[in-house]
C-alpha atoms as a PDB file:
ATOM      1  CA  UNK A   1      66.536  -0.492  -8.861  1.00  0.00           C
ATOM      2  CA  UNK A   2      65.411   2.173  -6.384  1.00  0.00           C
ATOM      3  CA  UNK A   3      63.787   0.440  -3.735  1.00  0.00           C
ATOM      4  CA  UNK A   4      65.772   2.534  -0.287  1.00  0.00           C
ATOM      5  CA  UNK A   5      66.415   6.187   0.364  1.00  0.00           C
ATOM      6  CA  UNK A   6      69.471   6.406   3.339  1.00  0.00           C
ATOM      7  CA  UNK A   7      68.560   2.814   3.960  1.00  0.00           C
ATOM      8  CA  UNK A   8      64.574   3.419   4.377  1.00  0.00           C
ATOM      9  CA  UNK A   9      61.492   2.946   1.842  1.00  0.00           C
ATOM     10  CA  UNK A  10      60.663   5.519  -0.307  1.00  0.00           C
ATOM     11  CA  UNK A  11      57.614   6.981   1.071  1.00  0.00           C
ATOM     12  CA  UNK A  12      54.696   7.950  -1.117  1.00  0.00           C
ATOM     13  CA  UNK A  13      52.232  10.548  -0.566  1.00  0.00           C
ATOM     14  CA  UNK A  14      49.409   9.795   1.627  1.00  0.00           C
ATOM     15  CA  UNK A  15      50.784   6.204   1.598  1.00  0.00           C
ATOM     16  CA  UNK A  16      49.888   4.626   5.453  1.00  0.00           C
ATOM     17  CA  UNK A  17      51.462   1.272   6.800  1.00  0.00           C
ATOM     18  CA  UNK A  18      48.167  -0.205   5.971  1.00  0.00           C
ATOM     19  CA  UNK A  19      47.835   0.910   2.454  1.00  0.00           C
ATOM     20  CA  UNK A  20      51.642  -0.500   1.547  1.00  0.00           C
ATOM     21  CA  UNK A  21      50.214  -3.934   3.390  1.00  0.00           C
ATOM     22  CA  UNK A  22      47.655  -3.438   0.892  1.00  0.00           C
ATOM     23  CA  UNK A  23      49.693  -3.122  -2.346  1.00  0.00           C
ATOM     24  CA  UNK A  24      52.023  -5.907  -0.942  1.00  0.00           C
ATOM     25  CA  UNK A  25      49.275  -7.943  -0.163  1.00  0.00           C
ATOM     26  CA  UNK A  26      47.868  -6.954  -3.875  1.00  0.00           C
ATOM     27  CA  UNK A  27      51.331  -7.647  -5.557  1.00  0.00           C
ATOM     28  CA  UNK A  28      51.111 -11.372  -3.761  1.00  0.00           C
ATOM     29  CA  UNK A  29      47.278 -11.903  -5.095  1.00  0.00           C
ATOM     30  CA  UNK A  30      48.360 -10.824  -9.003  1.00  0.00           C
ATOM     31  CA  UNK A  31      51.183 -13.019  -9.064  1.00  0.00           C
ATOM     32  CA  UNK A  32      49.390 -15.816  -7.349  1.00  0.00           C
ATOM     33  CA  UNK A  33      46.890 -15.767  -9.960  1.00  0.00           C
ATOM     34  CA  UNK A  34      48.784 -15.108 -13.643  1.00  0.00           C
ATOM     35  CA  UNK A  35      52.196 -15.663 -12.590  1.00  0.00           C
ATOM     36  CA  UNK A  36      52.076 -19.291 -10.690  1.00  0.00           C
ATOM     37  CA  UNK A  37      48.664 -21.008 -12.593  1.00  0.00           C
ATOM     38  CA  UNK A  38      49.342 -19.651 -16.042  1.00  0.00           C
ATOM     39  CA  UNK A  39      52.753 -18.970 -15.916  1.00  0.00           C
ATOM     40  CA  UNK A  40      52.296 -15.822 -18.284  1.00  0.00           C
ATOM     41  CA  UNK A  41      52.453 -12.121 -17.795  1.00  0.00           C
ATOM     42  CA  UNK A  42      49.083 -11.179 -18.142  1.00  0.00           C
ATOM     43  CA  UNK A  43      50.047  -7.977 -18.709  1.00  0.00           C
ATOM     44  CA  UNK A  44      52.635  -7.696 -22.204  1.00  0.00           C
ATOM     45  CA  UNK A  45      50.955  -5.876 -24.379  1.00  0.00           C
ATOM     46  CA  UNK A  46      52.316  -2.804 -26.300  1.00  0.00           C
ATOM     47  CA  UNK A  47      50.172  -0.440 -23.629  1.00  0.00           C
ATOM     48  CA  UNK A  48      52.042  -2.584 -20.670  1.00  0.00           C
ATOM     49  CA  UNK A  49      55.391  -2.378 -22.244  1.00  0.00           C
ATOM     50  CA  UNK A  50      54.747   1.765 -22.577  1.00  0.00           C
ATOM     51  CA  UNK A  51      53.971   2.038 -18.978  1.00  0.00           C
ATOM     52  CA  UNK A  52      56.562  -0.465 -17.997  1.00  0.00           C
ATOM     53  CA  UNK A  53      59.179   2.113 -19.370  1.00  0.00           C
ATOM     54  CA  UNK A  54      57.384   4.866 -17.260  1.00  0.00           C
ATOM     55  CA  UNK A  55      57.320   2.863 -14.288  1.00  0.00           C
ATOM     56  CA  UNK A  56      61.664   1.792 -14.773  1.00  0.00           C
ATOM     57  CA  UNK A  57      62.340   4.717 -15.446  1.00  0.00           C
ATOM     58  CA  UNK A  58      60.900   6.112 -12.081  1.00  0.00           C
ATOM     59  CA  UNK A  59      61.857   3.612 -10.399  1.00  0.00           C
ATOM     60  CA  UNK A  60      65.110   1.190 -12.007  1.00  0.00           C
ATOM     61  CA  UNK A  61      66.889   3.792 -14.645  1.00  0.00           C
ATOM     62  CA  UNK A  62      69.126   5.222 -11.497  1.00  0.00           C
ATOM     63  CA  UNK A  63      70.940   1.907 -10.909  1.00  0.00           C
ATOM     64  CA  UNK A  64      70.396   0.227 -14.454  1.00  0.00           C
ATOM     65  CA  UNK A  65      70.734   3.251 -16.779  1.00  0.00           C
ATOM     66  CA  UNK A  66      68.188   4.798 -19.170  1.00  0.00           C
ATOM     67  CA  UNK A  67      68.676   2.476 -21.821  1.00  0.00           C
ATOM     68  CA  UNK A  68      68.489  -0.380 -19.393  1.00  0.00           C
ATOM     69  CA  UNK A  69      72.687  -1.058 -20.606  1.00  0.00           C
ATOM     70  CA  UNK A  70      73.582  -1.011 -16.690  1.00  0.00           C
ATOM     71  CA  UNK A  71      75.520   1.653 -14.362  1.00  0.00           C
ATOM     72  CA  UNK A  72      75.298   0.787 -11.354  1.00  0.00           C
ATOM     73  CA  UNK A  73      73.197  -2.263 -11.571  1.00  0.00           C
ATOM     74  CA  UNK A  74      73.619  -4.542 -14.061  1.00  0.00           C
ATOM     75  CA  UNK A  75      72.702  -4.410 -18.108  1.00  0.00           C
ATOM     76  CA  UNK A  76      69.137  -5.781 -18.356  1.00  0.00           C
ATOM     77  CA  UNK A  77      69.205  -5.645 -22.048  1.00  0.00           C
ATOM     78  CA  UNK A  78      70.467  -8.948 -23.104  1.00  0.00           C
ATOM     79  CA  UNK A  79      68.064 -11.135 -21.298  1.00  0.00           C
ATOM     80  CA  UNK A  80      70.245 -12.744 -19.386  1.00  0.00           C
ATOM     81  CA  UNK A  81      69.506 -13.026 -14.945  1.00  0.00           C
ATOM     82  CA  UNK A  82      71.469 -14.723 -13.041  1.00  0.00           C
ATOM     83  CA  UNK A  83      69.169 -15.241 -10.628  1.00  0.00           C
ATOM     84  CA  UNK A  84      66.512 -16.550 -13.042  1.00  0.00           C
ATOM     85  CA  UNK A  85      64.587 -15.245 -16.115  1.00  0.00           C
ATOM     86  CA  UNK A  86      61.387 -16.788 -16.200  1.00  0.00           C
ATOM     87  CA  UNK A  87      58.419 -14.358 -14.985  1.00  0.00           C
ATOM     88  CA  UNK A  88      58.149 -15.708 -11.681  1.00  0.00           C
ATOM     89  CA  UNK A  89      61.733 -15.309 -10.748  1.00  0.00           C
ATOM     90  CA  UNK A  90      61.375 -11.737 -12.495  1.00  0.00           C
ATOM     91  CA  UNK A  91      59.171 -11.004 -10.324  1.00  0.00           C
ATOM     92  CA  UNK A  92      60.278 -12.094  -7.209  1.00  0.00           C
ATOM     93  CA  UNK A  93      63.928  -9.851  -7.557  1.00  0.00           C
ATOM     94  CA  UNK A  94      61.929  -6.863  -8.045  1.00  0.00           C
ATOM     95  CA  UNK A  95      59.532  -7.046  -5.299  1.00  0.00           C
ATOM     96  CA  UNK A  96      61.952  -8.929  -2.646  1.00  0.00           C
ATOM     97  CA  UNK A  97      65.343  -7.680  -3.949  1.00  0.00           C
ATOM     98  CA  UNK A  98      68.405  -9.540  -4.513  1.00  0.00           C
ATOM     99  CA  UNK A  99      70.247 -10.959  -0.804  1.00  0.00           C
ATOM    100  CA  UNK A 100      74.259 -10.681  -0.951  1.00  0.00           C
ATOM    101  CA  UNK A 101      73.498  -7.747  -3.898  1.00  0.00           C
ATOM    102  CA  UNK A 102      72.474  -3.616  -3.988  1.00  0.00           C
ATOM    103  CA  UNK A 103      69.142  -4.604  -5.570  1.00  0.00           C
ATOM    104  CA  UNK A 104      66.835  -3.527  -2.945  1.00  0.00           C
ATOM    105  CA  UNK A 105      62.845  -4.911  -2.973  1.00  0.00           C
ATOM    106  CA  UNK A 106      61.018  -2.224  -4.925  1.00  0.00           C
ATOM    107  CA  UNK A 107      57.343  -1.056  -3.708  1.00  0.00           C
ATOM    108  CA  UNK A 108      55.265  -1.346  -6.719  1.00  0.00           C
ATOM    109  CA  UNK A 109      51.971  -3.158  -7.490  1.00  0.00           C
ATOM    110  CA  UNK A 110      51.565  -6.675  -8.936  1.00  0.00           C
ATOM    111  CA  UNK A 111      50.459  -5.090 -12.097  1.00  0.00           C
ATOM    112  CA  UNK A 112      53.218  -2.441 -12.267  1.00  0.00           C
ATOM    113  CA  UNK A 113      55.674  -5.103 -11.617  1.00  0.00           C
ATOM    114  CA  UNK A 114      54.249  -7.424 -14.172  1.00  0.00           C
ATOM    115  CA  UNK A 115      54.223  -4.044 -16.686  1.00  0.00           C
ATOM    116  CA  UNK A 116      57.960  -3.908 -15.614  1.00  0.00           C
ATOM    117  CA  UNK A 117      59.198  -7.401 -16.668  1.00  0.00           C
ATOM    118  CA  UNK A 118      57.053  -6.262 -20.069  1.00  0.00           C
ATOM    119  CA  UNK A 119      59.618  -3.597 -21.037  1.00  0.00           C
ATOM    120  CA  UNK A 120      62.612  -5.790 -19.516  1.00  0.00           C
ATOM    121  CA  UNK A 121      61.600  -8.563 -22.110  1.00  0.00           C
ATOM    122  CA  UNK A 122      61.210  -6.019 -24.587  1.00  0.00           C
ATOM    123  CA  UNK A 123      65.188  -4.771 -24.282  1.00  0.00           C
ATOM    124  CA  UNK A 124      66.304  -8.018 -24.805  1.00  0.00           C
ATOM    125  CA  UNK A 125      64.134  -9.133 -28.029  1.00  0.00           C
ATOM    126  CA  UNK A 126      65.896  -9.697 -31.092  1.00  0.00           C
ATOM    127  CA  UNK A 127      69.226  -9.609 -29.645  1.00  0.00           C
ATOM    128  CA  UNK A 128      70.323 -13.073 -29.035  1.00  0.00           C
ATOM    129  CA  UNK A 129      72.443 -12.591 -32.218  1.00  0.00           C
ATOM    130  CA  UNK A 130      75.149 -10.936 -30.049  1.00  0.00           C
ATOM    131  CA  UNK A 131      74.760 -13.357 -27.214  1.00  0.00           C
ATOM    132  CA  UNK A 132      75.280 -16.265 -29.465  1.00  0.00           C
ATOM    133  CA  UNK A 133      78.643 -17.778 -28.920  1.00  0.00           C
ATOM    134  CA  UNK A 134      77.984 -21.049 -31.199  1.00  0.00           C
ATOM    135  CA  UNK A 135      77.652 -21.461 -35.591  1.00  0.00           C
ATOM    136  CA  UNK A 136      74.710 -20.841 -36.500  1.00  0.00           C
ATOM    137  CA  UNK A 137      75.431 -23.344 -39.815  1.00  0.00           C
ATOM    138  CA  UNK A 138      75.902 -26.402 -37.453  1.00  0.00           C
ATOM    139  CA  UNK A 139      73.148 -25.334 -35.201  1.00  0.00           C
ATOM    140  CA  UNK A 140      71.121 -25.502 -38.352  1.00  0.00           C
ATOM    141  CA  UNK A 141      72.250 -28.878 -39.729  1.00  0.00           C
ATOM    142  CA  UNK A 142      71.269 -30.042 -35.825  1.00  0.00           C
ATOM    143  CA  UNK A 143      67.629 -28.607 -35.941  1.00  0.00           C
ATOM    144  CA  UNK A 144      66.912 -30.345 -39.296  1.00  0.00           C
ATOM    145  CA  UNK A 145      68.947 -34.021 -38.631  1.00  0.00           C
ATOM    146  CA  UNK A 146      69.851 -34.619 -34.955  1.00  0.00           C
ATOM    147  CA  UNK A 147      67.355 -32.443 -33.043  1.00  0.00           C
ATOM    148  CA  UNK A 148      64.641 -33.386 -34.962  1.00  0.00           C
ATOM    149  CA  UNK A 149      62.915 -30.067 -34.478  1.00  0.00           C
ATOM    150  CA  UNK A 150      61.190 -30.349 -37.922  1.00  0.00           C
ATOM    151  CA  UNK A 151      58.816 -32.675 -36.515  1.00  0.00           C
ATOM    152  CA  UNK A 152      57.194 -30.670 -34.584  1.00  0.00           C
ATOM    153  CA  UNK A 153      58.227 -26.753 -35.658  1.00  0.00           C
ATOM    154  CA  UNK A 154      58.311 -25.549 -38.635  1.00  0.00           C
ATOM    155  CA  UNK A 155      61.015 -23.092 -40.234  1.00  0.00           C
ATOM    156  CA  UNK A 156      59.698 -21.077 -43.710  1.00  0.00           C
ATOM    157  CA  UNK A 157      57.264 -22.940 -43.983  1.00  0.00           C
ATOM    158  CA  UNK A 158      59.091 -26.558 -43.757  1.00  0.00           C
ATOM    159  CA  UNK A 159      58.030 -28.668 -40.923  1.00  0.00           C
ATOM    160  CA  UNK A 160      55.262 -29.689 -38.769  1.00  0.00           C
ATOM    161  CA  UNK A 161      52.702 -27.890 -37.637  1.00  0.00           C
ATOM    162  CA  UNK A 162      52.289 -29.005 -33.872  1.00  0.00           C
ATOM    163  CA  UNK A 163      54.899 -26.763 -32.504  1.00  0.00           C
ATOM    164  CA  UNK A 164      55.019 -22.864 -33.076  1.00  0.00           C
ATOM    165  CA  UNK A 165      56.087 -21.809 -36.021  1.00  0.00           C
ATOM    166  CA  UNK A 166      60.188 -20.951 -35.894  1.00  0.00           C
ATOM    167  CA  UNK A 167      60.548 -18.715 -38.394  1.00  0.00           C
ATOM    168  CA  UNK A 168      61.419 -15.313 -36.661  1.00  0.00           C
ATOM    169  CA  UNK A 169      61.857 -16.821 -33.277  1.00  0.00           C
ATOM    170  CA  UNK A 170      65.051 -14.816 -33.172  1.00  0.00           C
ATOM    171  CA  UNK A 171      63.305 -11.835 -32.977  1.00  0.00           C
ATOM    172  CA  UNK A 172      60.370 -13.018 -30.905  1.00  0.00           C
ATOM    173  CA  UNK A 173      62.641 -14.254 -27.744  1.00  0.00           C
ATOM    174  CA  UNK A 174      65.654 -13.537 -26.089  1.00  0.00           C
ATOM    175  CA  UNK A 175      68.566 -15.750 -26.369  1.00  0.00           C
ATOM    176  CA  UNK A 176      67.814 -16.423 -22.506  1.00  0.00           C
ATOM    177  CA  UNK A 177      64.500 -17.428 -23.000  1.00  0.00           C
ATOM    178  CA  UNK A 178      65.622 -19.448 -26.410  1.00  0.00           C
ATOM    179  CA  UNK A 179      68.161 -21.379 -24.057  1.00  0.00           C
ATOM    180  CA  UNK A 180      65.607 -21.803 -21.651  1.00  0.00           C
ATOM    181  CA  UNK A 181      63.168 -23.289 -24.134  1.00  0.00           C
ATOM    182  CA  UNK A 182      65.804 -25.539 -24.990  1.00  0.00           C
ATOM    183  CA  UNK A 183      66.909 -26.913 -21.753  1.00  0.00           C
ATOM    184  CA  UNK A 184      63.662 -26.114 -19.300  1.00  0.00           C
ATOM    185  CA  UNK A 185      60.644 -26.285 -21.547  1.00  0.00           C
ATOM    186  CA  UNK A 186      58.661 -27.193 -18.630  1.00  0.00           C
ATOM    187  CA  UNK A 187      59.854 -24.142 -17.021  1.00  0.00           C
ATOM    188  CA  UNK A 188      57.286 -21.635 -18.799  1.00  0.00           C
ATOM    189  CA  UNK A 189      54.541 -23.494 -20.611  1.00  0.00           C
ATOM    190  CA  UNK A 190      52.110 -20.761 -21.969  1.00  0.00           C
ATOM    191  CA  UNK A 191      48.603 -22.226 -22.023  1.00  0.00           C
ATOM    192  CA  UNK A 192      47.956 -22.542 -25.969  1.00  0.00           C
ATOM    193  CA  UNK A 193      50.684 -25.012 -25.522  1.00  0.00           C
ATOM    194  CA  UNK A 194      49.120 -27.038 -23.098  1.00  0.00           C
ATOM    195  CA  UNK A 195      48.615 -30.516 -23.632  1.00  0.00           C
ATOM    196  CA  UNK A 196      45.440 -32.671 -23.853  1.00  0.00           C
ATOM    197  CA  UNK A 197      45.792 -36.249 -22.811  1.00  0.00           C
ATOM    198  CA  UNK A 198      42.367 -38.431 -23.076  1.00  0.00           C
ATOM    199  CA  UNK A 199      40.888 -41.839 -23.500  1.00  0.00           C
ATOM    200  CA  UNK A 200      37.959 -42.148 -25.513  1.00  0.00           C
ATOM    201  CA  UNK A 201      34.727 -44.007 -25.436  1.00  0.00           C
ATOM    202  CA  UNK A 202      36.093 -46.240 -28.233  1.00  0.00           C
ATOM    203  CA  UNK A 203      39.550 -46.828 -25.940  1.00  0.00           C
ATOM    204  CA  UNK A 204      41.599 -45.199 -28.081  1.00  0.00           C
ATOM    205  CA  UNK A 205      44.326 -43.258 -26.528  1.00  0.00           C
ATOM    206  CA  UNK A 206      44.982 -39.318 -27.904  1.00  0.00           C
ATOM    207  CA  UNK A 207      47.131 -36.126 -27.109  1.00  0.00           C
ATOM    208  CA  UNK A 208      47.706 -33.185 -28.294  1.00  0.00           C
ATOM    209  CA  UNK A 209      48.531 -29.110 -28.046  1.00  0.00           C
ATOM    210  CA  UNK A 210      44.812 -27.820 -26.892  1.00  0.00           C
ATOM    211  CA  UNK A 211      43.657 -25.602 -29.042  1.00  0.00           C
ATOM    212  CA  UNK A 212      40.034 -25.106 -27.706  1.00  0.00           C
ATOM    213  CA  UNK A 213      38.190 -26.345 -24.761  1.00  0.00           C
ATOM    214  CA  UNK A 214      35.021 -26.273 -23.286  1.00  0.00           C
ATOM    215  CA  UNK A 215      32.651 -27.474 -20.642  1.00  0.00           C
ATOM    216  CA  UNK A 216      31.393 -30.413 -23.224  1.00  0.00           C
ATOM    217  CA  UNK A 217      34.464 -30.688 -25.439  1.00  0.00           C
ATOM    218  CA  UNK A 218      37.923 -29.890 -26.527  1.00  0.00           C
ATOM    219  CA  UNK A 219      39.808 -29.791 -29.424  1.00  0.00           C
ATOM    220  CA  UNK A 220      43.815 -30.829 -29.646  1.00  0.00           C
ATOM    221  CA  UNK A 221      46.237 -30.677 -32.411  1.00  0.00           C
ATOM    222  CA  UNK A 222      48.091 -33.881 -32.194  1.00  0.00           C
ATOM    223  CA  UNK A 223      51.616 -35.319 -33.180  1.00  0.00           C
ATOM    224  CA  UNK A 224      50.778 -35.870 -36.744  1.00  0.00           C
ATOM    225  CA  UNK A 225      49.230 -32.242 -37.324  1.00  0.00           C
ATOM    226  CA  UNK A 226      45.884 -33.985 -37.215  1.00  0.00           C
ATOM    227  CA  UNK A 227      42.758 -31.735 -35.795  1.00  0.00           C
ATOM    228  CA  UNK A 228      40.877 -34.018 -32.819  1.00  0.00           C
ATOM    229  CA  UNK A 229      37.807 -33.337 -30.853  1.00  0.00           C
ATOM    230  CA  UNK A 230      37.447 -34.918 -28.018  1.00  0.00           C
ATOM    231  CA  UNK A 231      33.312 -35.682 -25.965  1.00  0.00           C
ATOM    232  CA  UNK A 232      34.069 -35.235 -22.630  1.00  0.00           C
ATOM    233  CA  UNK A 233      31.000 -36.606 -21.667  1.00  0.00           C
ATOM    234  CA  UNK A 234      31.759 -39.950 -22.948  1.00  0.00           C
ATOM    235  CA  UNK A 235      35.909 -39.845 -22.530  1.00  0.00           C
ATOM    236  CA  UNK A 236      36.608 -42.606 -20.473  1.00  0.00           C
ATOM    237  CA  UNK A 237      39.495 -40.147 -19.117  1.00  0.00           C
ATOM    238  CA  UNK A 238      40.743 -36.344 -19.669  1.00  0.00           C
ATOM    239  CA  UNK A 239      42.942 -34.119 -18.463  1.00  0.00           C
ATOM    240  CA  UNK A 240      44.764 -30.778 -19.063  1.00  0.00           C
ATOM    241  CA  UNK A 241      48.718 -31.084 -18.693  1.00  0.00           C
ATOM    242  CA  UNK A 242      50.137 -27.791 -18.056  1.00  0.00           C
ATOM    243  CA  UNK A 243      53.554 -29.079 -19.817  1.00  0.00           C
ATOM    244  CA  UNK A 244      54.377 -29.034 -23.594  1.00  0.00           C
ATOM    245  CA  UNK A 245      55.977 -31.500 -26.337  1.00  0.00           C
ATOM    246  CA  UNK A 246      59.217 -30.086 -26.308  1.00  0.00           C
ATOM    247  CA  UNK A 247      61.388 -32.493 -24.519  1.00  0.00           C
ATOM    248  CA  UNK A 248      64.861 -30.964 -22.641  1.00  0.00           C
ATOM    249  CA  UNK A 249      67.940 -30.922 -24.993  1.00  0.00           C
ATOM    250  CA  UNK A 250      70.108 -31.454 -21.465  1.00  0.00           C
ATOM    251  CA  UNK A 251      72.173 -34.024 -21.530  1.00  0.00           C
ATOM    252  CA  UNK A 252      70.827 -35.204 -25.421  1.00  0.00           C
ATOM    253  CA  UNK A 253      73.247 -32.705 -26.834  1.00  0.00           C
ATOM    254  CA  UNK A 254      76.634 -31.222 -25.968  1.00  0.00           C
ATOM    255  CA  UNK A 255      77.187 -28.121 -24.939  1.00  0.00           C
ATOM    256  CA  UNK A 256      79.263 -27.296 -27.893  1.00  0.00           C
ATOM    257  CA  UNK A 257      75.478 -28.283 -29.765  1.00  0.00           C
ATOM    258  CA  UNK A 258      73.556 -26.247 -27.653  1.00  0.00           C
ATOM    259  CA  UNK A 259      75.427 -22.879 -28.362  1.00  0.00           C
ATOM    260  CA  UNK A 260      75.156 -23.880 -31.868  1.00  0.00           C
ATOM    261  CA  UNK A 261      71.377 -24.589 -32.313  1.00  0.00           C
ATOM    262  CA  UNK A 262      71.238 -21.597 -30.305  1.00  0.00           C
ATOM    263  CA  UNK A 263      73.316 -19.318 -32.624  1.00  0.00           C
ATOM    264  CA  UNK A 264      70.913 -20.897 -35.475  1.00  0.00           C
ATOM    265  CA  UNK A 265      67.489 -20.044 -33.725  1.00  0.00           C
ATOM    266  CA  UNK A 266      68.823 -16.592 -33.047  1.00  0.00           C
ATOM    267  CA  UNK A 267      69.767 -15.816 -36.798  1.00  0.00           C
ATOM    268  CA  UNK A 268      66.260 -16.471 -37.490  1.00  0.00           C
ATOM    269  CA  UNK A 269      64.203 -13.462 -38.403  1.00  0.00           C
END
């Protein structure tokens, strides 16, 4: 990405020392409050991927080509970054570079950056297919026996209901991010997949995905696909866990059983 010009930053009309403090400073305040509490881009919409574009190619398409397929820099459209691919780690190689590589820091806004890793996600959708390096008809017999995904995802409409639905999940994600889902679940949690863990008033014990919360009440989707609400007021204890269901396939399956279940979840569209 172009981030130096002869080994200096780009400079940008009417742009002092205190205004690029300011966008730094800016940049460090968006990410602080999407990218580290909610661990989601808060800005992915279709708009944010269209400026996203605008913004790479003023700024990346030099090193990384047009099309994002590499030059220079390195092909950004299968999703997969060495030096990490969740939002936060997105964000930090733009904005702070790569050390030991040509990818300079890049002066651009929190939100411009965020728009950025928008149309970098959107290269990458739908082509884990040609990542895939496992069968996708093993990886399949693994999500319905072994895994045990079907209890809590559900796949054409077999399954439970307490995980997202798995249907087109090839085209929604990446085969990074699927492989990340897989072995780091913890490591992006969007918040309608929080968890809810409470006591009652009666003792009884509950958890759940939250679905719905407010200052008196919340609602959770539990194990069983059952709909809870939960008093707050009389909960003998509540609180929010910012982690989901999905437990880490490391170690559970081989790696021969990862690329498959991979292969499977990428075929799925």
């Amino acid at each position: 990405m172009r981030g130096f010009q002869n080994g200096r930053l780009p400079r940008r009309p009417g742009l002092s020392l205190a205004g690029i403090l300011l966008v730094l400073a800016f940049s460090s305040a968006v990410f602080g409050q999407h990218g580290r509490d909610s661990r989601d881009n808060p800005f992915n919409s279709a708009t944010d991927v269209v400026a996203g574009r605008r913004i790479y190619l003023a700024n990346c398409a030099v090193c990384h080509g047009i099309d994002g397929r590499g030059g220079r820099g390195t092909d950004l459209t299968r999703g997969e970054f060495r030096h990490g691919a969740g939002d936060e780690d997105l964000f930090r190689s733009i904005t702070k570079g790569i050390k030991g590589t040509e990818m300079p820091p890049v002066l651009l806004t929190g939100q411009e950056t965020f728009q950025v890793i928008a149309f970098l996600r959107s290269l990458s959708r739908g082509r884990g297919r040609l990542a895939a390096r496992g069968d996708p008809a093993r990886g399949r017999a693994i999500i319905e026996g072994k895994g045990m995904c079907l209890s809590c995802h559900s796949i054409g409409g077999t399954g439970a209901l307490s995980g997202p639905d798995l249907t087109a999940v090839g085209m929604a994600k990446s085969y990074a991010e699927l492989e990340s889902a897989l072995l780091r679940p913890d490591e992006q949690v969007l918040p309608a997949h929080w968890q809810i863990e409470a006591e009652l008033a009666s003792g009884a014990a509950v958890r759940g995905v939250r679905l719905n919360e407010d200052i008196d009440s919340a609602q959770i989707l539990d194990a069983q696909g059952r709909l809870l609400s939960i008093d707050k007021r009389t909960a003998r204890k509540f609180s929010v866990q910012k982690t989901g269901l999905m437990p880490s396939y490391e170690g559970k399956l081989s790696r021969q059983e990862i690329d498959d279940v991979l292969a499977s979840l990428a075929a799925l569209r």
